[in-house]
N, C-alpha and C. Protein backbone atom coordinates (compact mmCIF):
# COMPACT_ATOMS: atom_id res chain seq x y z
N UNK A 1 0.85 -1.17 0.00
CA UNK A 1 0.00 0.00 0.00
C UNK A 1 0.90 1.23 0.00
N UNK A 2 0.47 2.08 -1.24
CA UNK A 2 1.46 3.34 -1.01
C UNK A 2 0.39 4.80 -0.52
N UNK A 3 1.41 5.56 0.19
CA UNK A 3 0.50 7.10 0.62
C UNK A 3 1.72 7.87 0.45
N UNK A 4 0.97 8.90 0.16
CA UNK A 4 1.04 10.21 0.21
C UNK A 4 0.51 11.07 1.45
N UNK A 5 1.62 12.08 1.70
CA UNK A 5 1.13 12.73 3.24
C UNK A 5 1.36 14.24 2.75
N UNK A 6 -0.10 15.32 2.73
CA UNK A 6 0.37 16.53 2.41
C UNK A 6 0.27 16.92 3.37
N UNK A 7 1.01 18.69 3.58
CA UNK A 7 0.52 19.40 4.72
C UNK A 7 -0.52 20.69 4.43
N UNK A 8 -1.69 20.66 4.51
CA UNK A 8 -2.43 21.77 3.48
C UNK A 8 -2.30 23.10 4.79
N UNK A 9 -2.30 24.29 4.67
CA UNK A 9 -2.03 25.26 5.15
C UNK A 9 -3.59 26.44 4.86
N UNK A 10 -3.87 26.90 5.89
CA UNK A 10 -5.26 28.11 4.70
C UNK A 10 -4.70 29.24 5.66
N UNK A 11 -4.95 30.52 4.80
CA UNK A 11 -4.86 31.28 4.99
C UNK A 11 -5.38 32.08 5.59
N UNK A 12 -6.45 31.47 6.50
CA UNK A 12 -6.58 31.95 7.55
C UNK A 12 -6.35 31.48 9.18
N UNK A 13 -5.79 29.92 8.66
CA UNK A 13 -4.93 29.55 10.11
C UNK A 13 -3.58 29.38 10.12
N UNK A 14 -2.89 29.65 11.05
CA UNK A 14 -1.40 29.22 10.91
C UNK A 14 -1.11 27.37 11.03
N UNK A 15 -1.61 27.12 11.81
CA UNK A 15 -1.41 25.52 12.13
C UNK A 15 -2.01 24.31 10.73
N UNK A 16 -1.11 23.40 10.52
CA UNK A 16 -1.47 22.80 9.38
C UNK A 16 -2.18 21.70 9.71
N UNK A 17 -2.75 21.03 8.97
CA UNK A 17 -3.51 19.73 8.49
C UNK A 17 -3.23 18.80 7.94
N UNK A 18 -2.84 17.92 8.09
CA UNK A 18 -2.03 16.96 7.20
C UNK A 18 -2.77 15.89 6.30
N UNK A 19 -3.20 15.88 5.24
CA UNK A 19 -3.72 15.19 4.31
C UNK A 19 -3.19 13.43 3.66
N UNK A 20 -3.91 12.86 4.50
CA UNK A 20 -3.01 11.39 4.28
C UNK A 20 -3.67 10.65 3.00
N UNK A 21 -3.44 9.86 2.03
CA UNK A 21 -3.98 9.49 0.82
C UNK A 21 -3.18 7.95 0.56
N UNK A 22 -4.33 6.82 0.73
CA UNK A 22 -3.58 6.15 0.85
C UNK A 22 -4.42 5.06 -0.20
N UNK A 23 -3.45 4.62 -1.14
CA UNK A 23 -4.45 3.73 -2.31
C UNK A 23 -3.23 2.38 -2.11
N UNK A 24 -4.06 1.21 -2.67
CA UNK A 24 -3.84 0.24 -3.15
C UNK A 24 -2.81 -0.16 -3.80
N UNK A 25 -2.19 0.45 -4.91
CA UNK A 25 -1.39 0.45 -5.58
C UNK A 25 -0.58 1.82 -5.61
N UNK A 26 0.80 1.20 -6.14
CA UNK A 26 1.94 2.30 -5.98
C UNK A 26 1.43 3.74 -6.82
N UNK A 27 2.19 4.55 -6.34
CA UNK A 27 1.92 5.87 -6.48
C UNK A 27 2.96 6.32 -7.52
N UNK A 28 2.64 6.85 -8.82
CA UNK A 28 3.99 7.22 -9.76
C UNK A 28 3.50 8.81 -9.90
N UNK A 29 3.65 9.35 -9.01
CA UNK A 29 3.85 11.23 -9.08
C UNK A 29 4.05 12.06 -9.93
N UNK A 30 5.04 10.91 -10.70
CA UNK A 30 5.88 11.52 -11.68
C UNK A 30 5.77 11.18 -13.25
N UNK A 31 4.97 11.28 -13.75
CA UNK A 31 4.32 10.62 -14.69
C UNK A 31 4.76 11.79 -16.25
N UNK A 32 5.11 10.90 -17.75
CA UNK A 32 5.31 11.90 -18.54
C UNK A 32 4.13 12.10 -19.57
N UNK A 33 2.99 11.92 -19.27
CA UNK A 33 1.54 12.01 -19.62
C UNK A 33 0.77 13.12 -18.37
N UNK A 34 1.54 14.11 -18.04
CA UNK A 34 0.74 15.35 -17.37
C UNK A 34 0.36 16.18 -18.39
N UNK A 35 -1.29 16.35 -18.12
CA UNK A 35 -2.23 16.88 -18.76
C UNK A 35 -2.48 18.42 -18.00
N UNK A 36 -2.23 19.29 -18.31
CA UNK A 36 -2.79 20.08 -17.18
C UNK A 36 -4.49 20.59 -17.63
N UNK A 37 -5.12 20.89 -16.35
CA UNK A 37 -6.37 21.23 -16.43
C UNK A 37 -6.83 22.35 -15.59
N UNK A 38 -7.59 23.04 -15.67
CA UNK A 38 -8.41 24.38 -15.47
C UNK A 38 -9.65 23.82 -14.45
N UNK A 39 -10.15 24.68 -13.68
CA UNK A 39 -11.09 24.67 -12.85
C UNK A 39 -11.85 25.92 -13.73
N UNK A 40 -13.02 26.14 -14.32
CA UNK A 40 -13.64 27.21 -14.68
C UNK A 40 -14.97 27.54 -13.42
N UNK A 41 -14.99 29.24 -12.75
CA UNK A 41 -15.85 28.93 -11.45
C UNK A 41 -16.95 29.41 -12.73
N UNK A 42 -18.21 29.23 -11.85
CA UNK A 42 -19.18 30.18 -12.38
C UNK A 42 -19.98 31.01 -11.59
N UNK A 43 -19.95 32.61 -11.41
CA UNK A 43 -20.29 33.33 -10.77
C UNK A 43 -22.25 33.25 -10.91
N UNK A 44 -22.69 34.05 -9.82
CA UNK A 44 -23.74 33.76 -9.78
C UNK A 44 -24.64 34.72 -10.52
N UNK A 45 -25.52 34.44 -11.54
CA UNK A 45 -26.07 35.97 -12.28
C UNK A 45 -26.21 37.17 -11.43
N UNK A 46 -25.83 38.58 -11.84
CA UNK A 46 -26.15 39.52 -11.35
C UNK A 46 -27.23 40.25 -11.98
N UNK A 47 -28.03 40.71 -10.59
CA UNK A 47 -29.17 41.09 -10.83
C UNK A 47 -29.75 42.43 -11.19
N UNK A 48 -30.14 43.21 -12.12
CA UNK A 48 -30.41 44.56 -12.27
C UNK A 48 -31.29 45.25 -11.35
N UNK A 49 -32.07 46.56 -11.23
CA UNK A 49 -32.02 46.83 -10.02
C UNK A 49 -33.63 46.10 -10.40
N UNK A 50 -34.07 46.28 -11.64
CA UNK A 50 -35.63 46.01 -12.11
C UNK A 50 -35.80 44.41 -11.77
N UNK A 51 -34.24 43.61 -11.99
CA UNK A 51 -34.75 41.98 -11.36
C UNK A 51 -35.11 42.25 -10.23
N UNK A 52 -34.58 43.02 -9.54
CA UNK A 52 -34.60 42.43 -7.76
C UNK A 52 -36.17 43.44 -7.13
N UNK A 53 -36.71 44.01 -7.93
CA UNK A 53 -37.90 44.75 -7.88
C UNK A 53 -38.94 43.68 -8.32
N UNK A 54 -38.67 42.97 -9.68
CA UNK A 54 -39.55 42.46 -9.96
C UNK A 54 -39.69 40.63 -8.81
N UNK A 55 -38.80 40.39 -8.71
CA UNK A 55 -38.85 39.67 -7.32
C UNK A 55 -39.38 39.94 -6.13
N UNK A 56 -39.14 41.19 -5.99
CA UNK A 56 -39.78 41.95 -4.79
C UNK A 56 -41.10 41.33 -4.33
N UNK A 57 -41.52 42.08 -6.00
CA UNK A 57 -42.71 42.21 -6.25
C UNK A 57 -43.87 41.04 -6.36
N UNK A 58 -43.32 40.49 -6.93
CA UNK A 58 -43.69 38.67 -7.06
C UNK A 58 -43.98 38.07 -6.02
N UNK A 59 -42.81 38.37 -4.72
CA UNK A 59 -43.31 37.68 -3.24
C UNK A 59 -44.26 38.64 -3.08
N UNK A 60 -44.96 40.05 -3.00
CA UNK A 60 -45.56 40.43 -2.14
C UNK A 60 -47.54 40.11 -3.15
N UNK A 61 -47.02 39.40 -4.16
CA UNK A 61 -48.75 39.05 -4.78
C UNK A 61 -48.63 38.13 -4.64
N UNK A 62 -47.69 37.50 -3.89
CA UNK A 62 -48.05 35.51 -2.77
C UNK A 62 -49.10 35.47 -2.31
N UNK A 63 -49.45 36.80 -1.89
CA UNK A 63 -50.87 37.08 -0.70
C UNK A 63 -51.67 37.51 -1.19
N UNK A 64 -51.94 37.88 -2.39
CA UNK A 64 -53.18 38.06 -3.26
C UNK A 64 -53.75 36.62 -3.41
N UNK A 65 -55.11 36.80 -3.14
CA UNK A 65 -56.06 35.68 -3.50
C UNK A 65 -57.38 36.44 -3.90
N UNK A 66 -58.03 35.16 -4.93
CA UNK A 66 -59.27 35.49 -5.89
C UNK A 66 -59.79 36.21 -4.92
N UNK A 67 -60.79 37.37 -5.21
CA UNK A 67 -61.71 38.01 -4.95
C UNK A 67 -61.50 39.07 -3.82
N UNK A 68 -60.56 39.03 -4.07
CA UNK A 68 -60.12 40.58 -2.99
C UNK A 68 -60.06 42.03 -3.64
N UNK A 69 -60.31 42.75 -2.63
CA UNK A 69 -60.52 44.46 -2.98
C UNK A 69 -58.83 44.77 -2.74
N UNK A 70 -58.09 45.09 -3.80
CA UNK A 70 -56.82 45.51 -3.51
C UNK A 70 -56.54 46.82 -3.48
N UNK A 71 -55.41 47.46 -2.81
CA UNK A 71 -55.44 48.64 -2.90
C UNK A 71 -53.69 48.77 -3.89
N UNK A 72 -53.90 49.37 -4.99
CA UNK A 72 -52.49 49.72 -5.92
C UNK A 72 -51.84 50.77 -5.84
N UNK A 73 -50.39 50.39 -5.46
CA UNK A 73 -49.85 51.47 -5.34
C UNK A 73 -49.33 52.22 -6.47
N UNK A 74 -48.15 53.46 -6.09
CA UNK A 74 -47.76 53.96 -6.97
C UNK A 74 -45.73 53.87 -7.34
N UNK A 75 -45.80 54.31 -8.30
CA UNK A 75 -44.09 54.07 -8.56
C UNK A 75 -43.69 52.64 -8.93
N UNK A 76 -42.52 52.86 -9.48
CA UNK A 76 -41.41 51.87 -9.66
C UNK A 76 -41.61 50.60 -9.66
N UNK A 77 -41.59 50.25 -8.08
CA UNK A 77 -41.67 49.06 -7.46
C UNK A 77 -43.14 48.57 -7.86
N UNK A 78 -44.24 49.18 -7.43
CA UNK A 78 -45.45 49.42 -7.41
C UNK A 78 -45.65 48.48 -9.32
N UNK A 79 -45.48 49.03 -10.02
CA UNK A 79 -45.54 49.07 -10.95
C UNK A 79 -45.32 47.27 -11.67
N UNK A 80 -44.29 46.74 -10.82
CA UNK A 80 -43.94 45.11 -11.32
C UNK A 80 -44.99 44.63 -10.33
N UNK A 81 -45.47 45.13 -9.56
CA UNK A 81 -46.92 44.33 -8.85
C UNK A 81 -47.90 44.57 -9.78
N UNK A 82 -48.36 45.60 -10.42
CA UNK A 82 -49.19 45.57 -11.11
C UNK A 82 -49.18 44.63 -12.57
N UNK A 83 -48.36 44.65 -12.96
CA UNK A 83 -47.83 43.55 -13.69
C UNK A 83 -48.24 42.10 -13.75
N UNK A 84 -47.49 42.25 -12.59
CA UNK A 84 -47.63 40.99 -12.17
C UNK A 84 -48.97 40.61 -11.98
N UNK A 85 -50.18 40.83 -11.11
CA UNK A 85 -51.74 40.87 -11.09
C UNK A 85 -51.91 40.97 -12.28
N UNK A 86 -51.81 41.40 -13.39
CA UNK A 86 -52.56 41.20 -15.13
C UNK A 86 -52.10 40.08 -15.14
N UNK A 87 -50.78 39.49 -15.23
CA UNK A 87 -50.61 38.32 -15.61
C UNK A 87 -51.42 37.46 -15.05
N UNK A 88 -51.37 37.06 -13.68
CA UNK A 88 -52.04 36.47 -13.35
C UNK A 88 -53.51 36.26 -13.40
N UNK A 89 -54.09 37.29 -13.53
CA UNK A 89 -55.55 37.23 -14.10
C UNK A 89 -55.74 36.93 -15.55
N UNK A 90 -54.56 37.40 -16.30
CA UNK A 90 -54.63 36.77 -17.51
C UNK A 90 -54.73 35.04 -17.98
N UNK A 91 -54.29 34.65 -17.37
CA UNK A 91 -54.07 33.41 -17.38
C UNK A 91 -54.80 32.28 -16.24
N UNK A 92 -55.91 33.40 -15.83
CA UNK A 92 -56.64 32.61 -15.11
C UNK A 92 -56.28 31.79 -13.57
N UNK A 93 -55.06 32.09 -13.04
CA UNK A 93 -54.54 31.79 -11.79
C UNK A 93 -55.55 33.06 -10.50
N UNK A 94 -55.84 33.80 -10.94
CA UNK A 94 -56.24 34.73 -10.24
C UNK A 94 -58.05 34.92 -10.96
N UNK A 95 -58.78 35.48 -9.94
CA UNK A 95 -60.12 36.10 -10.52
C UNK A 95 -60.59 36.66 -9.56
N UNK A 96 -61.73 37.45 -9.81
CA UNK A 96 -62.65 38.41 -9.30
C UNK A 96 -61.79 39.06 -8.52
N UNK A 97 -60.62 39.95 -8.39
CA UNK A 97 -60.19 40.98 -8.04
C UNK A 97 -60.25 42.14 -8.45
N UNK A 98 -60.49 43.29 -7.64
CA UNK A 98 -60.91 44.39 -8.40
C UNK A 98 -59.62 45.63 -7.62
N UNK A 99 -59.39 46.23 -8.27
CA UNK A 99 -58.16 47.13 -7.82
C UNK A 99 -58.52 48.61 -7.24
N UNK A 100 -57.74 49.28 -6.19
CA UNK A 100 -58.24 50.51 -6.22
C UNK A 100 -56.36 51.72 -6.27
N UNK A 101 -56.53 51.93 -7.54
CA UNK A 101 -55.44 52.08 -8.13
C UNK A 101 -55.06 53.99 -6.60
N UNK A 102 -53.71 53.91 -6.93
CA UNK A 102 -53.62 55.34 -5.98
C UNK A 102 -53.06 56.60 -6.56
N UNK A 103 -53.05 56.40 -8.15
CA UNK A 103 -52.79 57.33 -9.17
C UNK A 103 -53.05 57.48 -10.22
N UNK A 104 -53.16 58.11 -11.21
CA UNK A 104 -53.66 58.10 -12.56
C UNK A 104 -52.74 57.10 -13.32
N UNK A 105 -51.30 57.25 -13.27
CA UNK A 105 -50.75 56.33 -13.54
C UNK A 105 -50.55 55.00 -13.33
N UNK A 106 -51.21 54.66 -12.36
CA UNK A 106 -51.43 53.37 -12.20
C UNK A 106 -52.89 52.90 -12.29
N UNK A 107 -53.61 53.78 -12.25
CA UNK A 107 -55.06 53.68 -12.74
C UNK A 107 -55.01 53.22 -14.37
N UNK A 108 -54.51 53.97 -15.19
CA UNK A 108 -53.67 53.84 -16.76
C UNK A 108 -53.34 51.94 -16.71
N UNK A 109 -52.42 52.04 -16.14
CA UNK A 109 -51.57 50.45 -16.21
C UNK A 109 -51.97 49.65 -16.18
N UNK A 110 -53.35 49.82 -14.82
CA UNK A 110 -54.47 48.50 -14.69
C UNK A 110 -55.17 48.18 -15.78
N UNK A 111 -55.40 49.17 -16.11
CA UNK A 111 -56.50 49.68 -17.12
C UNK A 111 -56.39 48.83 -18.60
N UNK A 112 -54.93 49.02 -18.63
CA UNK A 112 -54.12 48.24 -19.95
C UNK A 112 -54.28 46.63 -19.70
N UNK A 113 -54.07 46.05 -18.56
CA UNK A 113 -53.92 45.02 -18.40
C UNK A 113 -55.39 44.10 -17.64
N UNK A 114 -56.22 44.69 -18.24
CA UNK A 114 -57.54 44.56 -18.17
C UNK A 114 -57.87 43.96 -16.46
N UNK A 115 -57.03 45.06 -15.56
CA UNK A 115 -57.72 44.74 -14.07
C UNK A 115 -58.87 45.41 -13.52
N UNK A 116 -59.98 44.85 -12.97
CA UNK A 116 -61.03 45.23 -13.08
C UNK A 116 -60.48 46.70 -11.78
N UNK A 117 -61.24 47.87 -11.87
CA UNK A 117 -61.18 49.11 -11.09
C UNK A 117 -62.14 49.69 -10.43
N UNK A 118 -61.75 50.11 -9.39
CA UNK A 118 -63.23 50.76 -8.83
C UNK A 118 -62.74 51.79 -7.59
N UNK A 119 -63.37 52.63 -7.00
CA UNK A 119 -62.95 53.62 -6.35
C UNK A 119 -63.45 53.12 -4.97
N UNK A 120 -62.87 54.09 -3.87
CA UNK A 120 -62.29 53.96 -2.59
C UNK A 120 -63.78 54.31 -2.00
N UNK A 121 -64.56 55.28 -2.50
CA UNK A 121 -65.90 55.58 -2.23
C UNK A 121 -67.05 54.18 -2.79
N UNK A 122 -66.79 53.92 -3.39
CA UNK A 122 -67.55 52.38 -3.90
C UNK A 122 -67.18 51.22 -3.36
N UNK A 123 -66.01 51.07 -2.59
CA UNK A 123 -65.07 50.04 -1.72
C UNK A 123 -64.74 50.51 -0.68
N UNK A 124 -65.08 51.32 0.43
CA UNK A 124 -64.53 51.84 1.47
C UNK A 124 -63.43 50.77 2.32
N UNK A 125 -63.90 49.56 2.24
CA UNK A 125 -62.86 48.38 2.83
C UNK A 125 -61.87 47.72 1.88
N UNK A 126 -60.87 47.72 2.09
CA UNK A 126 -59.79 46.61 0.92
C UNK A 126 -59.28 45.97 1.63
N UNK A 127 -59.19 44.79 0.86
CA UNK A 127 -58.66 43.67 1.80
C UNK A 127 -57.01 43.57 1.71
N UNK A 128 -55.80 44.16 0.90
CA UNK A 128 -54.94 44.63 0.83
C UNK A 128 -54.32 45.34 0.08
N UNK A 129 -53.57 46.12 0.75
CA UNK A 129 -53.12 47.14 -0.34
C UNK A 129 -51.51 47.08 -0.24
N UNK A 130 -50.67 46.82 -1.44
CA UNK A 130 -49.35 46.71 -1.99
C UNK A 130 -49.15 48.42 -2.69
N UNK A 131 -47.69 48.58 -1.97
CA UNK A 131 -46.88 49.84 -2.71
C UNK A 131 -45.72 49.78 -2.18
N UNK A 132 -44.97 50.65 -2.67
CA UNK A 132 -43.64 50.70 -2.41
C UNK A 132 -43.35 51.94 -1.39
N UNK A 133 -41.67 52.34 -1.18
CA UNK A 133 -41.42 53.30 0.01
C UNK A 133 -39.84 54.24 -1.10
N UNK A 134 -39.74 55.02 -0.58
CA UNK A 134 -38.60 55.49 -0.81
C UNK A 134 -37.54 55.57 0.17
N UNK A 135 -37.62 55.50 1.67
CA UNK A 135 -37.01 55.45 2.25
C UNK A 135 -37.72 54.18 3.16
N UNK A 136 -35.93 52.90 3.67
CA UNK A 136 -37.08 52.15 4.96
C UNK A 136 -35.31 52.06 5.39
N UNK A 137 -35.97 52.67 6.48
CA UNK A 137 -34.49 52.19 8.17
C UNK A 137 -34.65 51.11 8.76
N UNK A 138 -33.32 50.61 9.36
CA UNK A 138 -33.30 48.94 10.14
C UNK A 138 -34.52 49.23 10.97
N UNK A 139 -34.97 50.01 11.14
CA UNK A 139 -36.26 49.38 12.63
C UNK A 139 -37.88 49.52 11.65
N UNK A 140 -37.96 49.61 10.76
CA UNK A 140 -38.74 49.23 9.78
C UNK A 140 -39.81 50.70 9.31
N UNK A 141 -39.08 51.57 10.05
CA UNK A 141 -39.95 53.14 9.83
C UNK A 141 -39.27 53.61 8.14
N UNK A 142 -40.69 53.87 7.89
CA UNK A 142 -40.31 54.45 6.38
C UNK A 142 -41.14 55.92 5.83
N UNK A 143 -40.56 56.21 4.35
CA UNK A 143 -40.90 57.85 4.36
C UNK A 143 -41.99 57.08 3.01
N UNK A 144 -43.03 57.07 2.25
CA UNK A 144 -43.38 57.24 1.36
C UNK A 144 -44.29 58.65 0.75
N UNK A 145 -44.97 58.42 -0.13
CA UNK A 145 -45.33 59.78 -0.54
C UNK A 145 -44.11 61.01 -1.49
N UNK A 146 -43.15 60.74 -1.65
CA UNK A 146 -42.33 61.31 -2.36
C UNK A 146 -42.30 61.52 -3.99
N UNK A 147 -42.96 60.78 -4.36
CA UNK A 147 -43.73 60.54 -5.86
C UNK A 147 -44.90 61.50 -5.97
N UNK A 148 -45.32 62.14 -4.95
CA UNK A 148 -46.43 62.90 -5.29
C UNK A 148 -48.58 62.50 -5.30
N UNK A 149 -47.96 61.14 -5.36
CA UNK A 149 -49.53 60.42 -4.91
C UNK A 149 -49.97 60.37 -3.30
N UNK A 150 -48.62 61.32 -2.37
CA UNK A 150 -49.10 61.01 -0.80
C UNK A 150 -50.65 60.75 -0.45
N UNK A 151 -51.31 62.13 -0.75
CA UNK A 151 -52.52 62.07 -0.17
C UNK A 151 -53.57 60.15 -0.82
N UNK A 152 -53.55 60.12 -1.98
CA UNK A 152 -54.53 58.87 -2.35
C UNK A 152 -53.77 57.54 -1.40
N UNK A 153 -52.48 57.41 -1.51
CA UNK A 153 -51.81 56.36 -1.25
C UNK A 153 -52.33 56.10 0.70
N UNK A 154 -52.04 57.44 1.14
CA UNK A 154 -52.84 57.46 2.54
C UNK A 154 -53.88 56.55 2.94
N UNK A 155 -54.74 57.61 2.14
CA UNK A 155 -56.24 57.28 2.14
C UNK A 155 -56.60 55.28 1.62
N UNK A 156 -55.72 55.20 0.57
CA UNK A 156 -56.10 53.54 0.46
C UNK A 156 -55.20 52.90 1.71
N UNK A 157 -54.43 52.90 2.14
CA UNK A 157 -53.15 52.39 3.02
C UNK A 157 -54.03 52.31 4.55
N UNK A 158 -55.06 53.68 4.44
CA UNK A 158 -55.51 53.89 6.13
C UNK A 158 -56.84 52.90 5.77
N UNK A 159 -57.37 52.39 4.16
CA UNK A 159 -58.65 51.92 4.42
C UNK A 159 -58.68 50.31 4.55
N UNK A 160 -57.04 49.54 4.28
CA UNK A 160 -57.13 48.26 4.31
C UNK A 160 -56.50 47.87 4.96
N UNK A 161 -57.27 46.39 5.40
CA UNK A 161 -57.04 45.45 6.47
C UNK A 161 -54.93 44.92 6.37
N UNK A 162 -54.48 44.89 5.62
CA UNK A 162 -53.34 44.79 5.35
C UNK A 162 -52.68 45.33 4.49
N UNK A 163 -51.30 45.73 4.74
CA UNK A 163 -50.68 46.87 3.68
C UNK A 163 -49.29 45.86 3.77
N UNK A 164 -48.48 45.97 2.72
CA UNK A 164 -47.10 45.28 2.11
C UNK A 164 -46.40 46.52 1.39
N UNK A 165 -45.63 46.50 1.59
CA UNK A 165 -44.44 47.47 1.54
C UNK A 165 -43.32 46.64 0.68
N UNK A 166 -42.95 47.08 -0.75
CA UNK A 166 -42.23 46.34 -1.61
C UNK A 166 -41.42 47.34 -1.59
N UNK A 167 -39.81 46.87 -1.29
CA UNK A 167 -38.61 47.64 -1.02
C UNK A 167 -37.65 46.62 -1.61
N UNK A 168 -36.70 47.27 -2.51
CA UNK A 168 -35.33 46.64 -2.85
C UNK A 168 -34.11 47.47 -1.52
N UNK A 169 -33.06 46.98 -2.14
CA UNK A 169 -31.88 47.67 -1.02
C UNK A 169 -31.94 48.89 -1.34
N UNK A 170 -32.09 49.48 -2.22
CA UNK A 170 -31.86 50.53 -2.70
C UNK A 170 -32.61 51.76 -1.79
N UNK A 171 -33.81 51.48 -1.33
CA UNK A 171 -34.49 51.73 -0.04
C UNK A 171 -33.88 52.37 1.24
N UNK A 172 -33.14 51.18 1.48
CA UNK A 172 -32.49 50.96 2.69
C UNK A 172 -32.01 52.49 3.21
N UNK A 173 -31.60 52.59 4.27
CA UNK A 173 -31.02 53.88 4.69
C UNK A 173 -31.02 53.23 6.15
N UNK A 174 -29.94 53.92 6.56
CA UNK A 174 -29.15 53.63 8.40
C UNK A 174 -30.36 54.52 9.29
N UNK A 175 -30.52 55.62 8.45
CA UNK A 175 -31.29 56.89 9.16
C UNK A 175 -32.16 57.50 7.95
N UNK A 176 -33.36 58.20 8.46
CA UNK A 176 -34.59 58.62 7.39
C UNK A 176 -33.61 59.80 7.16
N UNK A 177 -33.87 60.60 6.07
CA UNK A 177 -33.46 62.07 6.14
C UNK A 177 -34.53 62.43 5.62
N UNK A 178 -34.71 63.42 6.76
CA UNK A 178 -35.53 64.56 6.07
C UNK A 178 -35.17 65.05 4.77
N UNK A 179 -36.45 65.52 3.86
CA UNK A 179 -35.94 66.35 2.85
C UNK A 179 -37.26 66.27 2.28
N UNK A 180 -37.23 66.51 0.64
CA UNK A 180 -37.92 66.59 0.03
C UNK A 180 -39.57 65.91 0.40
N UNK A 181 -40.75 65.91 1.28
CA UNK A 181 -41.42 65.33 1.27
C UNK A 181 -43.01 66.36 0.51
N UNK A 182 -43.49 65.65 -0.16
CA UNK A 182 -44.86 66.57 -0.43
C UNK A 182 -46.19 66.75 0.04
N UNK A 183 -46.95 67.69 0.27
CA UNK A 183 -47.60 67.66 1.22
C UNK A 183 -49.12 67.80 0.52
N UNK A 184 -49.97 67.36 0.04
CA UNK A 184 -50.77 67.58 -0.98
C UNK A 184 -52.18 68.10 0.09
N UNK A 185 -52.90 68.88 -0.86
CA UNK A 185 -53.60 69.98 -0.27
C UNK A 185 -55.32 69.15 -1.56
N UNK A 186 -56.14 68.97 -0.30
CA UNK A 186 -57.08 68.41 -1.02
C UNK A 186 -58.50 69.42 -0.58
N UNK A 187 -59.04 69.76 -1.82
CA UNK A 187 -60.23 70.76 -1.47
C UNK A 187 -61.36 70.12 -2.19
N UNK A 188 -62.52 70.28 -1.30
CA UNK A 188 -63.79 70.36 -1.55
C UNK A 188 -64.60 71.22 -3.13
């Protein structure tokens, strides 16, 4: 029986390991048939900022089920949820949901993707409402309304039983900063 004894070393300990290898038959090390060969790694796809939105987005219509009053948000993020709900009603995984969009522009989008619509005064209750944030800190306080839909987004957010908050990292912040927030002025 022949072995081989290495000492492997890593670079992050000083003390070695000794690698014992022990076969059946003799060991010729030294061979004039060395082939050399390559390890090729393969890194893991990187994601754009719209993949990791549209993922976002995807987990947070896990919790959509047939026949709920949804409330739609606005922006970006907002936007691959809405998406996402046409598809799914397209194809018949989803039904009798009716949307209560929180902007013209997303009122528009539903609209395209043939989700049924209806207003906050005709639905006073929703059974959830999905949007996104512009700012969210580690303790989970966030700024939205910066897009300019504050006031509707409110008003659907304060009328349903559950609200989801679709945030990439990009979100993220250590601390809110004040700044730019809008304050919309609604008259009679």
């Amino acid at each position: 029986m022949a072995s081989l004894s290495l000492h492997l070393s890593s670079l992050h300990h000083t003390s070695t390991t000794p690698l014992i290898l022990r076969t059946t038959t003799a060991l010729n090390l030294r061979t004039s048939t060395y082939k050399p060969f390559s390890i090729k790694s393969q890194s893991a796809p990187v994601l754009s900022q719209d993949d990791l939105k549209k993922l976002a987005a995807d987990k947070a219509v896990e919790s959509v089920k047939s026949g709920m009053v949804l409330g739609l948000g606005t922006g970006s993020t907002a936007a691959f949820v809405v998406d996402k709900l046409g598809q799914l009603l397209s194809t018949g995984e989803l039904s009798n949901i009716i949307g209560i969009p929180t902007s013209k522009r997303t009122q528009e989008q539903a609209a395209s993707l043939n989700i049924p619509l209806t207003t906050l005064d005709s639905h006073p209750h929703i059974d959830l409402a999905i949007d996104g944030a512009d700012e969210v800190d580690p303790n989970l306080d966030l700024v939205k309304g910066r897009g300019g839909a504050l006031l509707r987004e409110k008003m659907v957010e304060a009328a349903s039983s559950a609200f989801i908050v679709v945030a990439d990292d990009r979100m993220a912040t250590s601390v809110i900063i004040a700044g730019k927030t809008g304050v919309e002025v609604m008259t009679k």
